[in-house]
PDB file of N, CA and C in Angstrom:
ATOM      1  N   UNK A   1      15.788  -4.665  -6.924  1.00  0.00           N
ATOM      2  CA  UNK A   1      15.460  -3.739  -7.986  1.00  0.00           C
ATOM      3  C   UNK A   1      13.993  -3.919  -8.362  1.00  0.00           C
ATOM      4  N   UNK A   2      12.981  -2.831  -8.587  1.00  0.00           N
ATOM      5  CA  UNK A   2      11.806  -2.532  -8.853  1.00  0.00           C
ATOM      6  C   UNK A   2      11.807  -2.128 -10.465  1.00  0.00           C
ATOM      7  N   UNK A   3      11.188  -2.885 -11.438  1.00  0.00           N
ATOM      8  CA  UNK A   3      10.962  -2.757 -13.072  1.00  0.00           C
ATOM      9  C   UNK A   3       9.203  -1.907 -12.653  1.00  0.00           C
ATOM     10  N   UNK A   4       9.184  -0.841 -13.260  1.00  0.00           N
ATOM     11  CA  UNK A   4       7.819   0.180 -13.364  1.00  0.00           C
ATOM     12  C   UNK A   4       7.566   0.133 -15.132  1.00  0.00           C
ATOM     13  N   UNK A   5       6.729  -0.822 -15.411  1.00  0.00           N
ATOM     14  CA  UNK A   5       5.674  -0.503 -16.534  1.00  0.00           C
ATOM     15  C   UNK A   5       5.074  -0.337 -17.421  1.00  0.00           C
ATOM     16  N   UNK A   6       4.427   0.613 -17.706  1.00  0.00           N
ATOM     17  CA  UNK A   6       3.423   1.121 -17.577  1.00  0.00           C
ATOM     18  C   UNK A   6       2.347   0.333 -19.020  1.00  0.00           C
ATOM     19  N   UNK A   7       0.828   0.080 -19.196  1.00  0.00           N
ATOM     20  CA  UNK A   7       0.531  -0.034 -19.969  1.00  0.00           C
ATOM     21  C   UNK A   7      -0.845   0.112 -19.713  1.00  0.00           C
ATOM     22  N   UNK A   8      -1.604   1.097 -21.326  1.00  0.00           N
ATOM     23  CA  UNK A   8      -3.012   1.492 -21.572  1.00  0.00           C
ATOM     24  C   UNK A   8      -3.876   0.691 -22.433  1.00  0.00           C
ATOM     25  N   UNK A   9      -4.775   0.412 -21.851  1.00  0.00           N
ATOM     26  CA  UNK A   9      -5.665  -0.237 -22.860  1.00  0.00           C
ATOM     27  C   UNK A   9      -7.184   0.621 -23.361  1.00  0.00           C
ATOM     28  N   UNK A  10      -7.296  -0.199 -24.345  1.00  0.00           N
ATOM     29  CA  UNK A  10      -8.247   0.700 -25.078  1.00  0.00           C
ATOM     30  C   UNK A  10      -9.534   2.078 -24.586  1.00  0.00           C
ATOM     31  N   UNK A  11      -9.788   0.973 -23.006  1.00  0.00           N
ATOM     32  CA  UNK A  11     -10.701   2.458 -22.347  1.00  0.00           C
ATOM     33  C   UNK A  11      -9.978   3.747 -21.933  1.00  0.00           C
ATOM     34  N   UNK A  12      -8.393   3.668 -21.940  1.00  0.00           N
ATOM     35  CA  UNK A  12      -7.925   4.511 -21.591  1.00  0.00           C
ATOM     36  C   UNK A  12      -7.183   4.230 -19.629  1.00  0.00           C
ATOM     37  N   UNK A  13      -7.600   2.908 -19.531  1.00  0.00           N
ATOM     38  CA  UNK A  13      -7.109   2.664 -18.406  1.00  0.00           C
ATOM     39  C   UNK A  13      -5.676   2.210 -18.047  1.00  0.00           C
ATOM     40  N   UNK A  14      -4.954   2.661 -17.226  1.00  0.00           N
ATOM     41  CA  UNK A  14      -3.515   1.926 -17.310  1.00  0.00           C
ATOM     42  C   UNK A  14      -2.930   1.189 -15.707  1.00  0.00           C
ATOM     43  N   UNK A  15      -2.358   0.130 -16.506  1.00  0.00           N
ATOM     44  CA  UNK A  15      -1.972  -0.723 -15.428  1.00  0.00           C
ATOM     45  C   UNK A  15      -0.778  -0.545 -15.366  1.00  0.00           C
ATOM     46  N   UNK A  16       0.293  -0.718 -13.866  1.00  0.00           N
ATOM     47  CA  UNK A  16       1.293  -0.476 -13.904  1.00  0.00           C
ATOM     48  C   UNK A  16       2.016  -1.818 -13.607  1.00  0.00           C
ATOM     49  N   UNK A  17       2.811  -2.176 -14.242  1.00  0.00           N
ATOM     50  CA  UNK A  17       3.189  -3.376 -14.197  1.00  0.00           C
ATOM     51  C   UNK A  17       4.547  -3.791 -13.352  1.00  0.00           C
ATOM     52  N   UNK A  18       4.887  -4.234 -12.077  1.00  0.00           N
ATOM     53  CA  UNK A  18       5.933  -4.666 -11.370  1.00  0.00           C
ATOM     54  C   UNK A  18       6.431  -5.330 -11.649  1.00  0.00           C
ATOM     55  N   UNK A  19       7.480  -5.458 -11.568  1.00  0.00           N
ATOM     56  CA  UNK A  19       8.694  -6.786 -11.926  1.00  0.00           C
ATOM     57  C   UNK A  19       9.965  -6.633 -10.410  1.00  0.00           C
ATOM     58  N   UNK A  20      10.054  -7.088 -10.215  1.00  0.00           N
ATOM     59  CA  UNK A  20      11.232  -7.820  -8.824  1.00  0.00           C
ATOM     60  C   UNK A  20      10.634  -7.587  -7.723  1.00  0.00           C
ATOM     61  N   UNK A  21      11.631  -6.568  -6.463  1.00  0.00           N
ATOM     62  CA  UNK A  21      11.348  -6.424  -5.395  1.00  0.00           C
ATOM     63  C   UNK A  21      10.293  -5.147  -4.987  1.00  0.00           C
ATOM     64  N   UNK A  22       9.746  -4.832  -4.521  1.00  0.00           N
ATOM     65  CA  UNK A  22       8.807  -3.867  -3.810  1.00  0.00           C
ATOM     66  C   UNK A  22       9.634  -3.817  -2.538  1.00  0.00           C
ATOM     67  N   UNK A  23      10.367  -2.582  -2.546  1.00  0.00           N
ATOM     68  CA  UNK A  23      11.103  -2.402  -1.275  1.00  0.00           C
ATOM     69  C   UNK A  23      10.755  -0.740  -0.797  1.00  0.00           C
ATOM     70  N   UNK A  24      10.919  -0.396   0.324  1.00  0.00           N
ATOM     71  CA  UNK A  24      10.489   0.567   0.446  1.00  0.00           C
ATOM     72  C   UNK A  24      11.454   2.297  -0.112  1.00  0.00           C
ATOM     73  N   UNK A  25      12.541   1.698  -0.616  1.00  0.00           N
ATOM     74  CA  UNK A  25      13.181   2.475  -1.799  1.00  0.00           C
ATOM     75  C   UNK A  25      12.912   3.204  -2.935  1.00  0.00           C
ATOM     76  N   UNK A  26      11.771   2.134  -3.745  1.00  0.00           N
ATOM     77  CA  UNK A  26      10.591   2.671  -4.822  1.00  0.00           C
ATOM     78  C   UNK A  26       9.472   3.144  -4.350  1.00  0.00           C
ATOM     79  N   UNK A  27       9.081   3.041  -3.050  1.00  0.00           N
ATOM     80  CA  UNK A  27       8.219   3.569  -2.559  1.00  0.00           C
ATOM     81  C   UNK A  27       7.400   4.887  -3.269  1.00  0.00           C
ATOM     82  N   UNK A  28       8.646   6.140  -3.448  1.00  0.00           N
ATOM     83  CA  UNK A  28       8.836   6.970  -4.365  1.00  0.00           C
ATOM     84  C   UNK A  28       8.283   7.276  -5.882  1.00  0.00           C
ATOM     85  N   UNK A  29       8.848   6.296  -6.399  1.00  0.00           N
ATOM     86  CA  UNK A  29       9.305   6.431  -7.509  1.00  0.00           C
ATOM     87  C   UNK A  29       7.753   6.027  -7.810  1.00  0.00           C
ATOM     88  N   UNK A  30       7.172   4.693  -7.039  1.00  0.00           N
ATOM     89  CA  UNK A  30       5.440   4.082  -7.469  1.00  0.00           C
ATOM     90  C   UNK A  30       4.959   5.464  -7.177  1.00  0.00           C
ATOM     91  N   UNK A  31       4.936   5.622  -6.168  1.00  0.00           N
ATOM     92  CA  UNK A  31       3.880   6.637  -5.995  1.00  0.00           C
ATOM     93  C   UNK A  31       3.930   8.186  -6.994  1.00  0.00           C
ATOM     94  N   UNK A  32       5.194   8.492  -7.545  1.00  0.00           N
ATOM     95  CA  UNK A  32       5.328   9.133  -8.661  1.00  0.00           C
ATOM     96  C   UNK A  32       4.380   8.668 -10.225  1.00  0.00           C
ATOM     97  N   UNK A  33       4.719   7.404 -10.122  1.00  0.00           N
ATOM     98  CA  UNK A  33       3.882   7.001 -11.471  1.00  0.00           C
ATOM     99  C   UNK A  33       2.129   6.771 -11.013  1.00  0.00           C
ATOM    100  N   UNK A  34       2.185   6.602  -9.970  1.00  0.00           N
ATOM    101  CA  UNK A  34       0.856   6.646  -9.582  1.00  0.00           C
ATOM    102  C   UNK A  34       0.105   8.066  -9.881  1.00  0.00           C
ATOM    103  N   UNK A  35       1.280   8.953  -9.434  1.00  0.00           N
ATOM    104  CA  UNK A  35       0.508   9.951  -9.443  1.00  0.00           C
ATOM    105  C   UNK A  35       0.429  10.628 -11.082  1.00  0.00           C
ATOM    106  N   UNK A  36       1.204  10.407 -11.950  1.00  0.00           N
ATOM    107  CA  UNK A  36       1.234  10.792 -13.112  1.00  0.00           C
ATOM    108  C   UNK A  36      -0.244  10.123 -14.190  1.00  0.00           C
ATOM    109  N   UNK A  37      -0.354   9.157 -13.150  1.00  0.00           N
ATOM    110  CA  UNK A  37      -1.495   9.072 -14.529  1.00  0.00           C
ATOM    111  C   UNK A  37      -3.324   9.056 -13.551  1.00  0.00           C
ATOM    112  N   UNK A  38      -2.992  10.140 -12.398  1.00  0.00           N
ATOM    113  CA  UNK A  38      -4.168  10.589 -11.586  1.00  0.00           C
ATOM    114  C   UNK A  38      -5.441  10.863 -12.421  1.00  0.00           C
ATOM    115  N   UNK A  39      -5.680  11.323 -13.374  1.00  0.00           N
ATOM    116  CA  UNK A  39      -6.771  11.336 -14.196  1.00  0.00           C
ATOM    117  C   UNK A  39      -7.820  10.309 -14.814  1.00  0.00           C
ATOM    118  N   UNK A  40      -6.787   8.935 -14.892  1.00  0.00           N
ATOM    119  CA  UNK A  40      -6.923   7.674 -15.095  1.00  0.00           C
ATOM    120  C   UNK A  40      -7.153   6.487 -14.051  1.00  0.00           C
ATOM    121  N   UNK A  41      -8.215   5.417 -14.404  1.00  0.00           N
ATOM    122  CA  UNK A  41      -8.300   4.157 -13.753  1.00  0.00           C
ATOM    123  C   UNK A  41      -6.903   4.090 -13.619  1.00  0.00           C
ATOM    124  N   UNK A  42      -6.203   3.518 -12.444  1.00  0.00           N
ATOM    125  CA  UNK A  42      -4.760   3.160 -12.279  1.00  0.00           C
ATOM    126  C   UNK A  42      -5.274   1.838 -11.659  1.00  0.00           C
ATOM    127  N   UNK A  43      -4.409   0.747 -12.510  1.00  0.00           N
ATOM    128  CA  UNK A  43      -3.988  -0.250 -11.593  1.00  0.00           C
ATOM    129  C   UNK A  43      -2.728  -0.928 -11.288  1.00  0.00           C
ATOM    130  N   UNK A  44      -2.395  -1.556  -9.959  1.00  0.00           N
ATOM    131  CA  UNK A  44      -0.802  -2.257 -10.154  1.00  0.00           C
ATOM    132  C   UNK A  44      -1.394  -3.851 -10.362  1.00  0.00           C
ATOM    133  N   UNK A  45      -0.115  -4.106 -10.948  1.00  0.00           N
ATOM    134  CA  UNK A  45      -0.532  -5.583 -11.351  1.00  0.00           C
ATOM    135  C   UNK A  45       0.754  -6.331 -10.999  1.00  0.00           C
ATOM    136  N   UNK A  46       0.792  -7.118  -9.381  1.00  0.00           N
ATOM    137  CA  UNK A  46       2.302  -7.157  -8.790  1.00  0.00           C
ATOM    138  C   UNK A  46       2.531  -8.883  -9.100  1.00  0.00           C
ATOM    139  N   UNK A  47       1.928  -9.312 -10.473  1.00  0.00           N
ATOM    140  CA  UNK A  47       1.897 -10.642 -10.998  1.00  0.00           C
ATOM    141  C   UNK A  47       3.979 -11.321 -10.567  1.00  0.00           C
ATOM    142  N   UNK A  48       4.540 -10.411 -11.191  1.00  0.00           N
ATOM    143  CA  UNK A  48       6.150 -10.405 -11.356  1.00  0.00           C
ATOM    144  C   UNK A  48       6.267  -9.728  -9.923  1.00  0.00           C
ATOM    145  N   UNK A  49       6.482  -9.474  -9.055  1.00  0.00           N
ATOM    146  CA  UNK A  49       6.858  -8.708  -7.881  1.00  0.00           C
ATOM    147  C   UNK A  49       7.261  -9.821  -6.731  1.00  0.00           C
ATOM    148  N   UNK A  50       8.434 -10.351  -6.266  1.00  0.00           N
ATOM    149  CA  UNK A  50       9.286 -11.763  -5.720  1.00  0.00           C
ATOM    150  C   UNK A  50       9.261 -11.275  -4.355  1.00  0.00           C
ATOM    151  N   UNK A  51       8.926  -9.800  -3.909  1.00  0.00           N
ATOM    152  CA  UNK A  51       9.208  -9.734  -2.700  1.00  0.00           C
ATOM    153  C   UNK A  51       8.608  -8.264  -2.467  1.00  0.00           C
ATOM    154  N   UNK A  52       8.268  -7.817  -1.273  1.00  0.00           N
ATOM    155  CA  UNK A  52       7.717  -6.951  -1.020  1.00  0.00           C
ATOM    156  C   UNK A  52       8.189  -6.487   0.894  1.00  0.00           C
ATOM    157  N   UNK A  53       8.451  -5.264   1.026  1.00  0.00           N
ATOM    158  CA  UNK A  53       8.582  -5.107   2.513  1.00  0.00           C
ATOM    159  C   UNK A  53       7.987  -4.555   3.237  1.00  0.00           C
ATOM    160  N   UNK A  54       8.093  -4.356   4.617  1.00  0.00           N
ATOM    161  CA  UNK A  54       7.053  -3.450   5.494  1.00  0.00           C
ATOM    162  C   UNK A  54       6.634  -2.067   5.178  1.00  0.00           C
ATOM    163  N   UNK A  55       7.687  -1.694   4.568  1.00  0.00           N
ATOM    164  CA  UNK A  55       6.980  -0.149   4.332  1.00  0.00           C
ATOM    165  C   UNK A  55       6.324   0.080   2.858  1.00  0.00           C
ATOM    166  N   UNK A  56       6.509  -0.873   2.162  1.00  0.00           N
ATOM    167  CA  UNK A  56       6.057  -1.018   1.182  1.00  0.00           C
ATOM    168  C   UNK A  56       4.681  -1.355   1.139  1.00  0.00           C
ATOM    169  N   UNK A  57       4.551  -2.696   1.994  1.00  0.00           N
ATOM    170  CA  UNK A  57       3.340  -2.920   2.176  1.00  0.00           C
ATOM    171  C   UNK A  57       2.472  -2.047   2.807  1.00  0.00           C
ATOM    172  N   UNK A  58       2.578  -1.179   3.395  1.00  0.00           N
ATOM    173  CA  UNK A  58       2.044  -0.288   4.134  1.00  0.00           C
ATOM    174  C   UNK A  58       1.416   0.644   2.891  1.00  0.00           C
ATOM    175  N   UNK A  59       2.672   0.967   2.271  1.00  0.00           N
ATOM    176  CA  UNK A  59       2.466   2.068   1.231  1.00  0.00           C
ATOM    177  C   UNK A  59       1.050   1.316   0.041  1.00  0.00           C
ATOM    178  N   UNK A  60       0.819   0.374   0.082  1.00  0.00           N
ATOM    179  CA  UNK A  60       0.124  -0.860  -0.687  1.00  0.00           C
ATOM    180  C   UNK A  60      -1.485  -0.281   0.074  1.00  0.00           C
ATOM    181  N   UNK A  61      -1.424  -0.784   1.996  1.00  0.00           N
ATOM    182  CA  UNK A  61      -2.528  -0.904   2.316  1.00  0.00           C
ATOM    183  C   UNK A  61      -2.797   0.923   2.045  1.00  0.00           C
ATOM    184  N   UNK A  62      -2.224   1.507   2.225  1.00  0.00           N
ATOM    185  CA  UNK A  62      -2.552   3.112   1.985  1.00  0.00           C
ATOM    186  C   UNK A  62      -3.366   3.617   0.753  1.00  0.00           C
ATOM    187  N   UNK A  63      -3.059   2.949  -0.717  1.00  0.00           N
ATOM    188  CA  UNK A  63      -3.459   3.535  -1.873  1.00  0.00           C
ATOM    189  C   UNK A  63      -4.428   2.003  -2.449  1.00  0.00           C
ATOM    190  N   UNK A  64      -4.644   1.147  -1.373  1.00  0.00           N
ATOM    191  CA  UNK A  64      -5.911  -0.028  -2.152  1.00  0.00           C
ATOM    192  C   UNK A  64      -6.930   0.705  -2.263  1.00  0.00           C
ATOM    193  N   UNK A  65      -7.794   1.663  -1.471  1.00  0.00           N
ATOM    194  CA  UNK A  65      -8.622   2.323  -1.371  1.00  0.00           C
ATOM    195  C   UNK A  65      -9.091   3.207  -2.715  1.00  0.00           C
ATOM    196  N   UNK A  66      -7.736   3.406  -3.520  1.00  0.00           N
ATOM    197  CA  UNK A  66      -8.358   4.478  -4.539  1.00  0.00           C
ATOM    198  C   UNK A  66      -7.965   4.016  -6.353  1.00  0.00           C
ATOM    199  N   UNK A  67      -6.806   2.496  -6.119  1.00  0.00           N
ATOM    200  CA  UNK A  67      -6.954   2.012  -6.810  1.00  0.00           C
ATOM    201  C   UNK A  67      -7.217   0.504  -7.000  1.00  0.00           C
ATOM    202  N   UNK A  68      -7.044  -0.181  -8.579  1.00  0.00           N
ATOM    203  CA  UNK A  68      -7.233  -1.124  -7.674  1.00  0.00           C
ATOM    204  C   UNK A  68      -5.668  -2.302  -8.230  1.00  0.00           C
ATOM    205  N   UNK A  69      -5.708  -3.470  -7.272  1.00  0.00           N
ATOM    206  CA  UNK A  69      -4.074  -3.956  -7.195  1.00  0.00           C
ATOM    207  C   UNK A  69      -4.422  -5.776  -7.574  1.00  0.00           C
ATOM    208  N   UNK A  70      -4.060  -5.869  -8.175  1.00  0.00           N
ATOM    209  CA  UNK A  70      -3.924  -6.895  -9.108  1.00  0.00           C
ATOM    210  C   UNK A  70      -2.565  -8.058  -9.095  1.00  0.00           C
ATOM    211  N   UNK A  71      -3.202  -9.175  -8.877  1.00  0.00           N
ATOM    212  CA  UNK A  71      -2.523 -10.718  -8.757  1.00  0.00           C
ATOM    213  C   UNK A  71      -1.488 -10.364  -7.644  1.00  0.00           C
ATOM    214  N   UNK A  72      -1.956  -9.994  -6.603  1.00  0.00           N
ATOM    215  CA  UNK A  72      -0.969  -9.696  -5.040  1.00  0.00           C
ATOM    216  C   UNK A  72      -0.462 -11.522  -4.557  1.00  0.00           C
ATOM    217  N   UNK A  73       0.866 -11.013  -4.740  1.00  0.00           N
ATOM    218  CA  UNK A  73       1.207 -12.320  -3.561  1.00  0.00           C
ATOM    219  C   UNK A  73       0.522 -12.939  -2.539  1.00  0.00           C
ATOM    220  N   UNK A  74       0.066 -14.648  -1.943  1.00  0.00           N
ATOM    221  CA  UNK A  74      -0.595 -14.647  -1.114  1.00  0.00           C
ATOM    222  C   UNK A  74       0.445 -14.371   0.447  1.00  0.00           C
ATOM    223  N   UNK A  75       1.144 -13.721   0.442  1.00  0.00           N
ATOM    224  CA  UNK A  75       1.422 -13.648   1.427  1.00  0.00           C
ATOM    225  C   UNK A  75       1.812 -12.088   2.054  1.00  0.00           C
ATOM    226  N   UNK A  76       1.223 -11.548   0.803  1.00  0.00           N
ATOM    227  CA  UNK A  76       1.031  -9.860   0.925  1.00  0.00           C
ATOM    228  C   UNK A  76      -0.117  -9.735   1.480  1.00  0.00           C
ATOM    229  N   UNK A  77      -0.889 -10.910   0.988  1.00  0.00           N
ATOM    230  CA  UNK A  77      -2.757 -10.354   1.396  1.00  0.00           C
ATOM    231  C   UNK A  77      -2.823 -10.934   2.985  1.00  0.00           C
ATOM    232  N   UNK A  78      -2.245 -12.212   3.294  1.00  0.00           N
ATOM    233  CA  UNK A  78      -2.194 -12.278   4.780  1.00  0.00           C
ATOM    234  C   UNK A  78      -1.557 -11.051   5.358  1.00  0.00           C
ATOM    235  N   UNK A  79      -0.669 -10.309   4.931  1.00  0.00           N
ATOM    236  CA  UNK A  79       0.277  -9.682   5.449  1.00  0.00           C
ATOM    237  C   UNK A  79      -0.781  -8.439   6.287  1.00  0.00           C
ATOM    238  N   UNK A  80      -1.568  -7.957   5.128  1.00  0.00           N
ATOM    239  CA  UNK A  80      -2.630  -6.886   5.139  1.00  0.00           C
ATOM    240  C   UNK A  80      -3.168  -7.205   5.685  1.00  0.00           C
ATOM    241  N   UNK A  81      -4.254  -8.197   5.617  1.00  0.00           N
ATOM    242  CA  UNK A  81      -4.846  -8.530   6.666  1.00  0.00           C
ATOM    243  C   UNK A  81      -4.499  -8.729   8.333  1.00  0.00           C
ATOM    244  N   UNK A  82      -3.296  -9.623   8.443  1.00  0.00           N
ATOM    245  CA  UNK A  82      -2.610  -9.168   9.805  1.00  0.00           C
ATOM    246  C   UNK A  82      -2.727  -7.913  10.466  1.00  0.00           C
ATOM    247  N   UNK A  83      -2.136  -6.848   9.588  1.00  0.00           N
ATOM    248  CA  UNK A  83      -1.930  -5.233  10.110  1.00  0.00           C
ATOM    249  C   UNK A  83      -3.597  -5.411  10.318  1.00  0.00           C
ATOM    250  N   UNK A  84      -4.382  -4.607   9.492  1.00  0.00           N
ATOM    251  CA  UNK A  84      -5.670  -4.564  10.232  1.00  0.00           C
ATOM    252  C   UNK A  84      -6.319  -5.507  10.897  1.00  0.00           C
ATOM    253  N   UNK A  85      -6.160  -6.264  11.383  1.00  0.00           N
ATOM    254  CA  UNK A  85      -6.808  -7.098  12.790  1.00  0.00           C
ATOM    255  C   UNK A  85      -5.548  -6.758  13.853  1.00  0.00           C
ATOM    256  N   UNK A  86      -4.634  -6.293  13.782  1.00  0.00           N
ATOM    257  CA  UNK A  86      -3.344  -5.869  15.023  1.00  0.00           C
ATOM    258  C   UNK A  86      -3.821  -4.288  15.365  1.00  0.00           C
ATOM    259  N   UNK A  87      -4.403  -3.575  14.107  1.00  0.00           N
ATOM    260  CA  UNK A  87      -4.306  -1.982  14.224  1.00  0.00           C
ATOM    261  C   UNK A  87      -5.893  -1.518  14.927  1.00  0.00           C
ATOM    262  N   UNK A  88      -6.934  -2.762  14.722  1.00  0.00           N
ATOM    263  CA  UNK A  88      -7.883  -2.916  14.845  1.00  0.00           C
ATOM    264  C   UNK A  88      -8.182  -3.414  16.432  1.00  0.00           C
ATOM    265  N   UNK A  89      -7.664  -4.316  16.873  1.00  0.00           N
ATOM    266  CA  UNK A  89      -7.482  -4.749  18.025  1.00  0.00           C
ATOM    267  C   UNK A  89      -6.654  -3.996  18.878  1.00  0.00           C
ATOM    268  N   UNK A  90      -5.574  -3.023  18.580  1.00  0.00           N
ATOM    269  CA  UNK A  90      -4.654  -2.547  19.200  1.00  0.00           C
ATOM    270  C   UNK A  90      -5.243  -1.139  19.237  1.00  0.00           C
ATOM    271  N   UNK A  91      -6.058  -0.530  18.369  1.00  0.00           N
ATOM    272  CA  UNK A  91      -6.420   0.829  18.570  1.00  0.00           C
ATOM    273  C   UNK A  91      -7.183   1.641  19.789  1.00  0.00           C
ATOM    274  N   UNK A  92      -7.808   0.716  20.046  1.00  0.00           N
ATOM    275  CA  UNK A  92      -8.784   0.582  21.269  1.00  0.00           C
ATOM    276  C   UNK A  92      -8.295   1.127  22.456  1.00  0.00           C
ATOM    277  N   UNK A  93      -7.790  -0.301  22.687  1.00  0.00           N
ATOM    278  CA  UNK A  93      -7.360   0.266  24.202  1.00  0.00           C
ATOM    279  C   UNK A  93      -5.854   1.465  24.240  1.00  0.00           C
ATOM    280  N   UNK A  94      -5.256   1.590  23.239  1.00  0.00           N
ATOM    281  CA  UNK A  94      -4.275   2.532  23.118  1.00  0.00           C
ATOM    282  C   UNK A  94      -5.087   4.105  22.959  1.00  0.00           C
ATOM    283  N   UNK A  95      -6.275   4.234  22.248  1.00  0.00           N
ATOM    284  CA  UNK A  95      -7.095   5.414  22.255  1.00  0.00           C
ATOM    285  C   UNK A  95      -7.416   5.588  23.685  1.00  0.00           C
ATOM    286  N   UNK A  96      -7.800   4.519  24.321  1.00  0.00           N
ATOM    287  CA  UNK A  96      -8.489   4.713  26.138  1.00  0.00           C
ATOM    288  C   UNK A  96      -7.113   5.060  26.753  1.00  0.00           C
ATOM    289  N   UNK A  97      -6.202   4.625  26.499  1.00  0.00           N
ATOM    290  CA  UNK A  97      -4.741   5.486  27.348  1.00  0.00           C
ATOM    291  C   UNK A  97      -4.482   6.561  26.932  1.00  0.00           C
ATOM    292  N   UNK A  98      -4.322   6.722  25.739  1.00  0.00           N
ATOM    293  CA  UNK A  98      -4.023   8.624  25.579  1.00  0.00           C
ATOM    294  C   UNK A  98      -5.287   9.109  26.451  1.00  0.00           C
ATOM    295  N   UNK A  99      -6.537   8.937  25.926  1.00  0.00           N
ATOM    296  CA  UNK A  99      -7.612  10.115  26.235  1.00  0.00           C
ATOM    297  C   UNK A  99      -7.521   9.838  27.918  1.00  0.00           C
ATOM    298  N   UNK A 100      -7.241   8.726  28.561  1.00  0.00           N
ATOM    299  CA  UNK A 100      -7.420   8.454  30.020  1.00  0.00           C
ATOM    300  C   UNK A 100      -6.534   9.174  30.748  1.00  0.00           C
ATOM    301  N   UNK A 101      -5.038   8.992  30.183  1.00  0.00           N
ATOM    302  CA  UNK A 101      -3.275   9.929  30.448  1.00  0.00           C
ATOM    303  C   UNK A 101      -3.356  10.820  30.498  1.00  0.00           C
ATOM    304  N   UNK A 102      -4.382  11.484  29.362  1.00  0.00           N
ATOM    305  CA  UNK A 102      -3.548  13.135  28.885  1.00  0.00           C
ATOM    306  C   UNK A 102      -3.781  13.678  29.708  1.00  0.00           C
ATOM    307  N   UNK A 103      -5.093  14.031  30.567  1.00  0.00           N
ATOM    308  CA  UNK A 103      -5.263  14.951  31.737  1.00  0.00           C
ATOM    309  C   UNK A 103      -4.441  14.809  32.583  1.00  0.00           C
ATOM    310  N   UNK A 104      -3.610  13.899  32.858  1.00  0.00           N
ATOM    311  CA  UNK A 104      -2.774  13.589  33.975  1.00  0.00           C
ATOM    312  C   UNK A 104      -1.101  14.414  33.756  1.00  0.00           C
ATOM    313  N   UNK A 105      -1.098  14.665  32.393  1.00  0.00           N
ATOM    314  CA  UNK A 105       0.114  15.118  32.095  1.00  0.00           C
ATOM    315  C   UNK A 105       0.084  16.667  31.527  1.00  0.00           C
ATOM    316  N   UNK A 106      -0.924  16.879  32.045  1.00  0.00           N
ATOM    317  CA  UNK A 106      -1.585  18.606  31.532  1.00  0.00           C
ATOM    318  C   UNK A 106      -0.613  19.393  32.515  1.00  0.00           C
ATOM    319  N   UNK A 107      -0.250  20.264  32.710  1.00  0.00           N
ATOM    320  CA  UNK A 107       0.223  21.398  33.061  1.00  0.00           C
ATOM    321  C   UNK A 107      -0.234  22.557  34.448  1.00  0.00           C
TER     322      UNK A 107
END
């Protein structure tokens, strides 16, 4: 179970506050409150958050970019980091096989 929140402080900024699991179930529901307060600094603050999963985390590395995420598990931030040095290392030569293949499977 995922606990959502929410709290503003005086600049008008709001943090969203996690409590249990980050599973990819709420996936939803975050990105709903994320999006409700779009006008606003948003931050998550996953201080309380015991567990977190792959698609979750994903959903995490997707929206660091536009907000920002606060007291992350250390084993969320290896986690992230993993994916980009795998997606980073792996993109490469998987881009040189499509673009190298595709003519071969043209019509």
């Amino acid at each position: 179970m995922l606990k959502i929140t929410p709290t503003q402080d005086e600049n008008k900024s709001v943090t969203l506050h996690l409590t249990g699991q980050l599973t990819g179930e709420y996936v939803a529901e975050l990105q709903k409150a994320l999006n409700a307060g779009q006008s606003q600094k948003i931050a998550l603050d996953l201080s309380n958050v015991t567990f977190v999963d792959r698609e979750a985390m994903m959903f995490l590395c997707g929206v660091k970019s536009r907000i920002s995420i606060e007291s992350i598990p250390s084993y969320v931030i290896r986690w992230i980091e993993q994916e980009f040095r795998c997606r980073s290392s792996h993109r490469e030569p998987q881009d040189q096989f499509h673009s190298r293949n595709s003519s071969r499977f043209r019509g």
